[in-house]
PDB file of N, CA and C in Angstrom:
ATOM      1  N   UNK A   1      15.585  95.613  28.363  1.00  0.00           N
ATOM      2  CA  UNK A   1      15.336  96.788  27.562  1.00  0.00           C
ATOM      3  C   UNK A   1      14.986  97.991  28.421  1.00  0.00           C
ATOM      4  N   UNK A   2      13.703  97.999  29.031  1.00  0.00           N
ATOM      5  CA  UNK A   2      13.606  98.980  30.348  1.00  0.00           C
ATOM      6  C   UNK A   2      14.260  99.052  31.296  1.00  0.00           C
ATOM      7  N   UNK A   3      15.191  98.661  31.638  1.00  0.00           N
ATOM      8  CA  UNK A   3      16.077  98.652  32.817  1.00  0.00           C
ATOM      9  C   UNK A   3      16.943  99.785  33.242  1.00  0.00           C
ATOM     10  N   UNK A   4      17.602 100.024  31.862  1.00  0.00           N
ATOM     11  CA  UNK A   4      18.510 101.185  31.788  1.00  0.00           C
ATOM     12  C   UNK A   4      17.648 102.390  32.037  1.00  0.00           C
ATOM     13  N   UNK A   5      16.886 102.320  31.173  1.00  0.00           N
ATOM     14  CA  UNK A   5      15.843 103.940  31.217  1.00  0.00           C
ATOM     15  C   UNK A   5      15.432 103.834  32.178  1.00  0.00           C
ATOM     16  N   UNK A   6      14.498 103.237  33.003  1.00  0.00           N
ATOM     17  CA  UNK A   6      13.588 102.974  34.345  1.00  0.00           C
ATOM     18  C   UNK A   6      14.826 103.604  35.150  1.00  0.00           C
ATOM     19  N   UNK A   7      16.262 102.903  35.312  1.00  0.00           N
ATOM     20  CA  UNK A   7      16.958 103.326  36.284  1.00  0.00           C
ATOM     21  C   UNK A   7      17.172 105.094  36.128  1.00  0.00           C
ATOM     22  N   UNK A   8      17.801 105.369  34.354  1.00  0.00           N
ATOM     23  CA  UNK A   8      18.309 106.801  34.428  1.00  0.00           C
ATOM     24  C   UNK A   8      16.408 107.342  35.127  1.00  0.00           C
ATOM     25  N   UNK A   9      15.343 107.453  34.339  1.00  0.00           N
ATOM     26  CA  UNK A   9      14.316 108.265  34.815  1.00  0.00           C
ATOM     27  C   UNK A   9      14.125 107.991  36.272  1.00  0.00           C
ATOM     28  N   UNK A  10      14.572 107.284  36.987  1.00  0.00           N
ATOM     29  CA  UNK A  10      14.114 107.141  38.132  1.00  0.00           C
ATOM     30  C   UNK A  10      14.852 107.897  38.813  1.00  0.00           C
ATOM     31  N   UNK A  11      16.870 108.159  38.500  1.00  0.00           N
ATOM     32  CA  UNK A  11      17.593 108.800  39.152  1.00  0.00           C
ATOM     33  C   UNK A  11      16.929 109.961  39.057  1.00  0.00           C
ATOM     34  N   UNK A  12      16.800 110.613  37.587  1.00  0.00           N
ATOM     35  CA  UNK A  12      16.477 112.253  37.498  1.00  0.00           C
ATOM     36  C   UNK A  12      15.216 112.204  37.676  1.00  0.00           C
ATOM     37  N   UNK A  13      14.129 111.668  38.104  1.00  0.00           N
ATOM     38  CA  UNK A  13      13.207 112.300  38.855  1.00  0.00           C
ATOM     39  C   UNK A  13      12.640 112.164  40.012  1.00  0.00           C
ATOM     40  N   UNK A  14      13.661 111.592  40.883  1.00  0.00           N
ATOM     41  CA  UNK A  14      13.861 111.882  42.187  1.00  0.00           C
ATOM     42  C   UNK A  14      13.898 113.374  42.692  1.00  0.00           C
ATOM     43  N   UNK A  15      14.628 114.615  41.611  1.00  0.00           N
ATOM     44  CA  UNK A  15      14.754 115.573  41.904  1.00  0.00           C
ATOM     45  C   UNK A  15      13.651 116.649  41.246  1.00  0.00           C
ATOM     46  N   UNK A  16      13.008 116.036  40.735  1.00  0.00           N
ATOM     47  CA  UNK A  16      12.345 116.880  39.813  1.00  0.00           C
ATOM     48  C   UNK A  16      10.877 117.323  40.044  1.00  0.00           C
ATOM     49  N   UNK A  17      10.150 118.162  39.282  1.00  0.00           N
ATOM     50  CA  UNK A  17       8.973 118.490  39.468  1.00  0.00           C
ATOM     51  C   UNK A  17       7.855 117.552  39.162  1.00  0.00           C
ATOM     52  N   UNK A  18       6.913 117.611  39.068  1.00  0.00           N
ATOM     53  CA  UNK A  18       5.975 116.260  38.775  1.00  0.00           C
ATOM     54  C   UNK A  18       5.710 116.659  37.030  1.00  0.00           C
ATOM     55  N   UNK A  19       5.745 117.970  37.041  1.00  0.00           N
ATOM     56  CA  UNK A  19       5.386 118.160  35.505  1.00  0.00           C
ATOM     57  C   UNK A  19       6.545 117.226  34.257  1.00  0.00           C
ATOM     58  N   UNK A  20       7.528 117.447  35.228  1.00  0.00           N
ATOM     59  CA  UNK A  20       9.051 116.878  34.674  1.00  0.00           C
ATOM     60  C   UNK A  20       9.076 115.415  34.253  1.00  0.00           C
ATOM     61  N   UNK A  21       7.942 114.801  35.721  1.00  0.00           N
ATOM     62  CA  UNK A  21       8.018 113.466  35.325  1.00  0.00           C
ATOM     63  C   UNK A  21       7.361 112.784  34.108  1.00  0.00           C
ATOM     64  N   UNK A  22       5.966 113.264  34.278  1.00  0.00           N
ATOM     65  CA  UNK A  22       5.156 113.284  32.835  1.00  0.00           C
ATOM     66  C   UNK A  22       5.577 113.327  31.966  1.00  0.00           C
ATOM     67  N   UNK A  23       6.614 114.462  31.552  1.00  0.00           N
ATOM     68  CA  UNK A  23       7.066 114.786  30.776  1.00  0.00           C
ATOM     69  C   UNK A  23       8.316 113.465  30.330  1.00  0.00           C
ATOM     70  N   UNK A  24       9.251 113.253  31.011  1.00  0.00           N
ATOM     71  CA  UNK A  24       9.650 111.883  31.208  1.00  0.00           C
ATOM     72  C   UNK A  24       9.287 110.945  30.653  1.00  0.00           C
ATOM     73  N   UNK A  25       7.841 110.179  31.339  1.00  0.00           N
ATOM     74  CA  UNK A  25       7.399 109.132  31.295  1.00  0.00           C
ATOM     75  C   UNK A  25       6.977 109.435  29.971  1.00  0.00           C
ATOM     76  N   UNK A  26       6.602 110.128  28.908  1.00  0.00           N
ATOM     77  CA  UNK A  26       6.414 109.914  28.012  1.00  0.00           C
ATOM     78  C   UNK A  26       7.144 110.088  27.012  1.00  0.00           C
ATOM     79  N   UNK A  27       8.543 110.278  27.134  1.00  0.00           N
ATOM     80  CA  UNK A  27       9.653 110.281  26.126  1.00  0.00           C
ATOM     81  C   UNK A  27      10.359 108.482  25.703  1.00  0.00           C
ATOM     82  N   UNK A  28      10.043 108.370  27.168  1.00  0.00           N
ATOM     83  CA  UNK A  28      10.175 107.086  28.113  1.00  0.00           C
ATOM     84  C   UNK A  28       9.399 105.929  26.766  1.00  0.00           C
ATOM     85  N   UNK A  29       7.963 105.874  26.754  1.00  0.00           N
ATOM     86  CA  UNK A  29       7.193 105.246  26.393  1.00  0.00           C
ATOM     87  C   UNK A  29       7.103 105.408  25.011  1.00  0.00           C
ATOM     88  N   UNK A  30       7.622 106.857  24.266  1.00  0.00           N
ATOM     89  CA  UNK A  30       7.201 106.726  23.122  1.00  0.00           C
ATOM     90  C   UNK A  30       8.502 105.898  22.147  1.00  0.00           C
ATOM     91  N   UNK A  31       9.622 106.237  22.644  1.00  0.00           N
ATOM     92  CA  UNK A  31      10.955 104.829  22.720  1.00  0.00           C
ATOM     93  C   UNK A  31      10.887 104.030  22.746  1.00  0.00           C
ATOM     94  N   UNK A  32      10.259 103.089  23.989  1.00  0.00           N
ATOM     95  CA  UNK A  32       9.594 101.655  23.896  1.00  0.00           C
ATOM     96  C   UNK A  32       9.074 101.794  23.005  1.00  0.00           C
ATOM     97  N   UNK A  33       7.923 102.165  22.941  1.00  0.00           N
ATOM     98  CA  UNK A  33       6.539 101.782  21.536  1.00  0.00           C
ATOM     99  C   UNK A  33       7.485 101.661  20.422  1.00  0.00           C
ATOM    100  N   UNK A  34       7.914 102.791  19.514  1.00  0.00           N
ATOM    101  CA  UNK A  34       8.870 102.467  18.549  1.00  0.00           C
ATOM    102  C   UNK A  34      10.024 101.501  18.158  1.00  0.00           C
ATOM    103  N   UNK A  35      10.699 101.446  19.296  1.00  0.00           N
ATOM    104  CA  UNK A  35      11.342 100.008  19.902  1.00  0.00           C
ATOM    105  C   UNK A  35      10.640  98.569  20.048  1.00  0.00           C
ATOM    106  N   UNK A  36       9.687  98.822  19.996  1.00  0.00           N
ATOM    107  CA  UNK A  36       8.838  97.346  20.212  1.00  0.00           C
ATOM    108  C   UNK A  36       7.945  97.103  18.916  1.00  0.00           C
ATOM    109  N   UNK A  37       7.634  98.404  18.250  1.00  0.00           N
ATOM    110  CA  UNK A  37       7.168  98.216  16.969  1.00  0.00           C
ATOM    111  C   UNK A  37       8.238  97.760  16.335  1.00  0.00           C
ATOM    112  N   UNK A  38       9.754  98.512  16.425  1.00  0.00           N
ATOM    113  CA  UNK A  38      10.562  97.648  15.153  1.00  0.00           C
ATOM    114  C   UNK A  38      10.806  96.148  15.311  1.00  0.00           C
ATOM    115  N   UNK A  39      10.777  96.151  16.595  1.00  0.00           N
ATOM    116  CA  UNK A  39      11.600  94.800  16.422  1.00  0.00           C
ATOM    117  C   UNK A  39       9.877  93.398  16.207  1.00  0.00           C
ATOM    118  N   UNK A  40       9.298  94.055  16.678  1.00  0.00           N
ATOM    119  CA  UNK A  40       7.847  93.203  16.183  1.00  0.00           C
ATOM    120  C   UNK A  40       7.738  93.142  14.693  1.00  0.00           C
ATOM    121  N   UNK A  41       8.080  94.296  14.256  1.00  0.00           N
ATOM    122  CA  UNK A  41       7.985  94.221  12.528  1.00  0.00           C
ATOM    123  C   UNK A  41       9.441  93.427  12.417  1.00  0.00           C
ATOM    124  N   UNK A  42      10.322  93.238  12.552  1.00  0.00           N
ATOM    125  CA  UNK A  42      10.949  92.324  12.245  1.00  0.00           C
ATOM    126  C   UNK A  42      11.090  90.604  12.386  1.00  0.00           C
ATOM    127  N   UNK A  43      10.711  91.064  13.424  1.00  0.00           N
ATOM    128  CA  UNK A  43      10.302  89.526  13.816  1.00  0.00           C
ATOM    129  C   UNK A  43       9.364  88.823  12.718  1.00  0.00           C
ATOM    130  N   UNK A  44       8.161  89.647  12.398  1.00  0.00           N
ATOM    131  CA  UNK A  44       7.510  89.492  11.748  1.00  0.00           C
ATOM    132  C   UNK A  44       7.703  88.977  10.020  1.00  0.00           C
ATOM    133  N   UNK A  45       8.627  90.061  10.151  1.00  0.00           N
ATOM    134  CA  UNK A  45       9.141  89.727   9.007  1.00  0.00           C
ATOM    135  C   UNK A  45      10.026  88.648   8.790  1.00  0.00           C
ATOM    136  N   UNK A  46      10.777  88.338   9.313  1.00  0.00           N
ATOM    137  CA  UNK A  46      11.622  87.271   9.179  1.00  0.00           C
ATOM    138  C   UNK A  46      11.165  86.127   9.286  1.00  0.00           C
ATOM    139  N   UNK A  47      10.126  86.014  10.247  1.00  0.00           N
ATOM    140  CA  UNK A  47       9.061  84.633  10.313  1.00  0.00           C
ATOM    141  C   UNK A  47       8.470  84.010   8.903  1.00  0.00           C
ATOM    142  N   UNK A  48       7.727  85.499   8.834  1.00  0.00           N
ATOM    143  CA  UNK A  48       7.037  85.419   7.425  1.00  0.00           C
ATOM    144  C   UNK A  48       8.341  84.957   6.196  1.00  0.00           C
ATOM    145  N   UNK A  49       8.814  85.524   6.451  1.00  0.00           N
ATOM    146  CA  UNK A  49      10.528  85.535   5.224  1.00  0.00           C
ATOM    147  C   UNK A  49      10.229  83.778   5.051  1.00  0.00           C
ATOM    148  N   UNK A  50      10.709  82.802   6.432  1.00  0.00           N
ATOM    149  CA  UNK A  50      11.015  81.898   6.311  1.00  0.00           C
ATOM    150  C   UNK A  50      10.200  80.711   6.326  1.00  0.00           C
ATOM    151  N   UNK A  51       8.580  80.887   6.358  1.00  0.00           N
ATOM    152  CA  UNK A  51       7.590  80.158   6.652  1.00  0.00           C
ATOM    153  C   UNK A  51       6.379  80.239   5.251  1.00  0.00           C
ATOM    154  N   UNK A  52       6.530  81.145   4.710  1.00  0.00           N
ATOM    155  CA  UNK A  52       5.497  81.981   4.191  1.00  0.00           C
ATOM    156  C   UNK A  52       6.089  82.261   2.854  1.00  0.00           C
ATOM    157  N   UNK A  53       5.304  81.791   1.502  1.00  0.00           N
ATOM    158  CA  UNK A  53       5.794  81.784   0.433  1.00  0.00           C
ATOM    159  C   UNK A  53       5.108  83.076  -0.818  1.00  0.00           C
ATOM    160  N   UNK A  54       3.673  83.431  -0.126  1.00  0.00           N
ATOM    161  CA  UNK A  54       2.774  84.137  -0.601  1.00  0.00           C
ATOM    162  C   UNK A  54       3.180  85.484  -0.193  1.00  0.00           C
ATOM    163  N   UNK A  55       2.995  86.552  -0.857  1.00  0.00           N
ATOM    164  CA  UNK A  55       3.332  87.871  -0.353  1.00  0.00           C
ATOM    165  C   UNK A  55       2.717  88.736   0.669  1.00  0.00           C
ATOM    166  N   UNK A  56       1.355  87.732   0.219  1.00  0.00           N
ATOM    167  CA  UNK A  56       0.007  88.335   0.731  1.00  0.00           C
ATOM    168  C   UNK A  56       0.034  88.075   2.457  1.00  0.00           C
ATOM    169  N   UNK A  57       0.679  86.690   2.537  1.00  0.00           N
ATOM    170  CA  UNK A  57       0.666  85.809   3.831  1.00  0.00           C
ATOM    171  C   UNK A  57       1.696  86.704   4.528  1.00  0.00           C
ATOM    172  N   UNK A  58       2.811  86.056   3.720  1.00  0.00           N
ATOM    173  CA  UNK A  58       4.287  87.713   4.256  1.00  0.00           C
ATOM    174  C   UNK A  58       3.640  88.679   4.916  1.00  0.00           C
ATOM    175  N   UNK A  59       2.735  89.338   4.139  1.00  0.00           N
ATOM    176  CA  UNK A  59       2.531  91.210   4.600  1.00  0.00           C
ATOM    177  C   UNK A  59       1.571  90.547   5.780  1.00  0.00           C
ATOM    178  N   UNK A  60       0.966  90.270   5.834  1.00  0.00           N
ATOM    179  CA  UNK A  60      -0.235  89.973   7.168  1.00  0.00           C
ATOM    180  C   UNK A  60       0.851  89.504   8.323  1.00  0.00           C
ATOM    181  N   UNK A  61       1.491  88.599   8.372  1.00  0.00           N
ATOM    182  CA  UNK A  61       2.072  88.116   9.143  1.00  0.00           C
ATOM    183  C   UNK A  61       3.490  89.466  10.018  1.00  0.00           C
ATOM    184  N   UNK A  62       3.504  89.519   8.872  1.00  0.00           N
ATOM    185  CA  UNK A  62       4.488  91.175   9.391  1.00  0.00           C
ATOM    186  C   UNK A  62       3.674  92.001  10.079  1.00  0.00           C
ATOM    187  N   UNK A  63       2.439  92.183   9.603  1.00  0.00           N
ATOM    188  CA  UNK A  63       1.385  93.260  10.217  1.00  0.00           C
ATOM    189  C   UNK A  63       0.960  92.714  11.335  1.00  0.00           C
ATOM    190  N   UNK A  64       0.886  91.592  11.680  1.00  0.00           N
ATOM    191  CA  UNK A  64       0.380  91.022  13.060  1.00  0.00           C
ATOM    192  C   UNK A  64       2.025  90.795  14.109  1.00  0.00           C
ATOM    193  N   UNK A  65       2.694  91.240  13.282  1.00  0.00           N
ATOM    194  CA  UNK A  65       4.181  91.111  14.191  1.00  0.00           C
ATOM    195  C   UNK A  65       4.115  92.585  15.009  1.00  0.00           C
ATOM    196  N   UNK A  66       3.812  93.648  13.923  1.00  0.00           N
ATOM    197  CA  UNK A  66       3.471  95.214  14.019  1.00  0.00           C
ATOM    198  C   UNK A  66       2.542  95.215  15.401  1.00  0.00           C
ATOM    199  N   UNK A  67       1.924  95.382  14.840  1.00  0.00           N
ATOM    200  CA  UNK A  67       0.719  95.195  16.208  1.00  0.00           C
ATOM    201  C   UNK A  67       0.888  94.569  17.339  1.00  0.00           C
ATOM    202  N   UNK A  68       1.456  92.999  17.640  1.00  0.00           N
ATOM    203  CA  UNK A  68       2.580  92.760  18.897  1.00  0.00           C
ATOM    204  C   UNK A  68       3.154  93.711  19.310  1.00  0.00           C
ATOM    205  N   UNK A  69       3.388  94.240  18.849  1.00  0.00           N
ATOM    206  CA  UNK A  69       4.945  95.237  18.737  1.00  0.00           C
ATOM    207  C   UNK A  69       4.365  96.403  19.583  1.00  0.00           C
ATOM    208  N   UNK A  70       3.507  96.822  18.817  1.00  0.00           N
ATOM    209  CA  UNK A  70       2.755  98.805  19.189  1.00  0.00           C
ATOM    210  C   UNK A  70       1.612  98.041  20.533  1.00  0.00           C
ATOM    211  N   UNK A  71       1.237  96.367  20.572  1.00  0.00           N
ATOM    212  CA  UNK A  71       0.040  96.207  21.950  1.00  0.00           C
ATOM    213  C   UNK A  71       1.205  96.305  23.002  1.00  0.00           C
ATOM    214  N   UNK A  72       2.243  95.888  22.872  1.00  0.00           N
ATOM    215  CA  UNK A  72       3.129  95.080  24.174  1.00  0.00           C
ATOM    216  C   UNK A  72       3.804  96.865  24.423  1.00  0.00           C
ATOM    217  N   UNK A  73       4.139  97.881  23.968  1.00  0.00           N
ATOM    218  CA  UNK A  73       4.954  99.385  23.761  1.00  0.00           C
ATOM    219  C   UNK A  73       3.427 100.054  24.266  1.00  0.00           C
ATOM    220  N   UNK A  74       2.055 100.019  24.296  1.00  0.00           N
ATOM    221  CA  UNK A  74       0.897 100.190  25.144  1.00  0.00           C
ATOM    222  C   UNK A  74       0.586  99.724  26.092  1.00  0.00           C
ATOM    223  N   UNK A  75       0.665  98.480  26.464  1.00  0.00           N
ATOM    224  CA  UNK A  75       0.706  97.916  27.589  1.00  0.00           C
ATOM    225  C   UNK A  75       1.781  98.493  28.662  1.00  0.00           C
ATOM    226  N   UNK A  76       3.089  98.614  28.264  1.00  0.00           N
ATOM    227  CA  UNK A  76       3.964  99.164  29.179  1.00  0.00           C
ATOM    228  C   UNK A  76       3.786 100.328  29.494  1.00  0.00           C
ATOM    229  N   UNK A  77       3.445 101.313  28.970  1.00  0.00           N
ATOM    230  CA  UNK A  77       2.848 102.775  28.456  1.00  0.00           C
ATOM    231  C   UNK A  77       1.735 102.892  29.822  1.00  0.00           C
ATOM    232  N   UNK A  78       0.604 101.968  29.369  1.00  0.00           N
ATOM    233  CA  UNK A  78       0.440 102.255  30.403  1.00  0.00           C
ATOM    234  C   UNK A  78       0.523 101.828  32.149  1.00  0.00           C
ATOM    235  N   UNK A  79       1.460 100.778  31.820  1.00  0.00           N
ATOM    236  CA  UNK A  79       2.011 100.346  33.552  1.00  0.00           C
ATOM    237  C   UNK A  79       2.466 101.568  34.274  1.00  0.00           C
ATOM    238  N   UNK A  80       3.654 102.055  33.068  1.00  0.00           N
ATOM    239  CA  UNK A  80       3.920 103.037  33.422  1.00  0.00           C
ATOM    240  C   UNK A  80       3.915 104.770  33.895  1.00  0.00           C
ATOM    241  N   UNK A  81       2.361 105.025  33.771  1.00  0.00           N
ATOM    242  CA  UNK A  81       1.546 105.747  33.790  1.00  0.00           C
ATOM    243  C   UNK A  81       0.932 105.653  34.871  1.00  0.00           C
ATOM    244  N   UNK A  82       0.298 104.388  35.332  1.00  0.00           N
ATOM    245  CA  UNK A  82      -0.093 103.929  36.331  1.00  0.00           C
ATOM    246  C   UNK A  82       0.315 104.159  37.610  1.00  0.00           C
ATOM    247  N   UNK A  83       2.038 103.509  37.379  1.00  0.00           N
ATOM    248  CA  UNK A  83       2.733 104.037  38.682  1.00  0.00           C
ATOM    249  C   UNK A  83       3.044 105.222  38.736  1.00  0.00           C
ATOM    250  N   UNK A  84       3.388 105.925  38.269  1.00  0.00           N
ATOM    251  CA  UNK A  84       3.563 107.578  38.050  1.00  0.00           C
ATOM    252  C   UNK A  84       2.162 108.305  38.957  1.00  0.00           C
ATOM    253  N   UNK A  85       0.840 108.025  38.489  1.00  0.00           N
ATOM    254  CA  UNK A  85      -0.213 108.392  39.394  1.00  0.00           C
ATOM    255  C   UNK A  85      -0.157 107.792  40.519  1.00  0.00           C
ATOM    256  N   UNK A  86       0.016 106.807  40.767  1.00  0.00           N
ATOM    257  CA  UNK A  86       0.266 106.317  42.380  1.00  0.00           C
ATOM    258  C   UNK A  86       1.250 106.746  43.143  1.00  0.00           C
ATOM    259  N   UNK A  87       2.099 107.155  42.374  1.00  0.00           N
ATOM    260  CA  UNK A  87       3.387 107.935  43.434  1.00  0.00           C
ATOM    261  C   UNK A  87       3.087 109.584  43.508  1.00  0.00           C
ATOM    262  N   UNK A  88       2.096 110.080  42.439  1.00  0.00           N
ATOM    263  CA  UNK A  88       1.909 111.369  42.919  1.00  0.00           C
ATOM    264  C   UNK A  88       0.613 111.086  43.733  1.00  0.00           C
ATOM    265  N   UNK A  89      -0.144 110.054  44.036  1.00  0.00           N
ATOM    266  CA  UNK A  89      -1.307 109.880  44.874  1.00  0.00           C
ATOM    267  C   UNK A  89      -1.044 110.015  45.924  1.00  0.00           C
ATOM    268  N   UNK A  90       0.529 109.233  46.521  1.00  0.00           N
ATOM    269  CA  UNK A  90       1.233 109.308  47.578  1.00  0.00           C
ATOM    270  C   UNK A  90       1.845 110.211  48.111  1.00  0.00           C
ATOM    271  N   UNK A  91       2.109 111.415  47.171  1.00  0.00           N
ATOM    272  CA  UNK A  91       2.915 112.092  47.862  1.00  0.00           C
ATOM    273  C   UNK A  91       2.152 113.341  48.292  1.00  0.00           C
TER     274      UNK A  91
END
């Protein structure tokens, strides 16, 4: 999933200003997050779909798919943040 983007942001901000990158890294991350929320809510859902007979159980189980979804799209968020300050630490 990050592979493609990591590579394009990495080409174009090789050339760029640092404000640029920030700017970047968080177009970057807010894609993932949304990307990792849907497919967590789906997951979720479909689990629940096929395990789960109660509606009540359904919606929780979707909502804890959600939240996978938006911790793991934060977690990367901030890896990626991380290295971004270490390469302007470096330079």
């Amino acid at each position: 999933f990050l592979s493609h983007s990591r590579a394009t942001r990495t080409m174009a901000s090789e050339a760029t200003r640092p404000e640029l990158r920030v700017s970047e890294t968080w177009d970057s991350c807010i894609e993932n997050t949304i990307r990792k929320l849907a497919y967590g809510t789906l997951s979720g859902g479909l689990i629940a779909l096929i395990l789960f007979r109660s509606p009540v159980a359904r919606s929780a189980v979707t909502g804890i798919g959600a939240g996978v979804g938006v911790g793991m799209g934060y977690t990367d968020c901030k890896h990626e943040f991380d290295l971004l300050q270490k390469e302007q630490n470096a330079s």
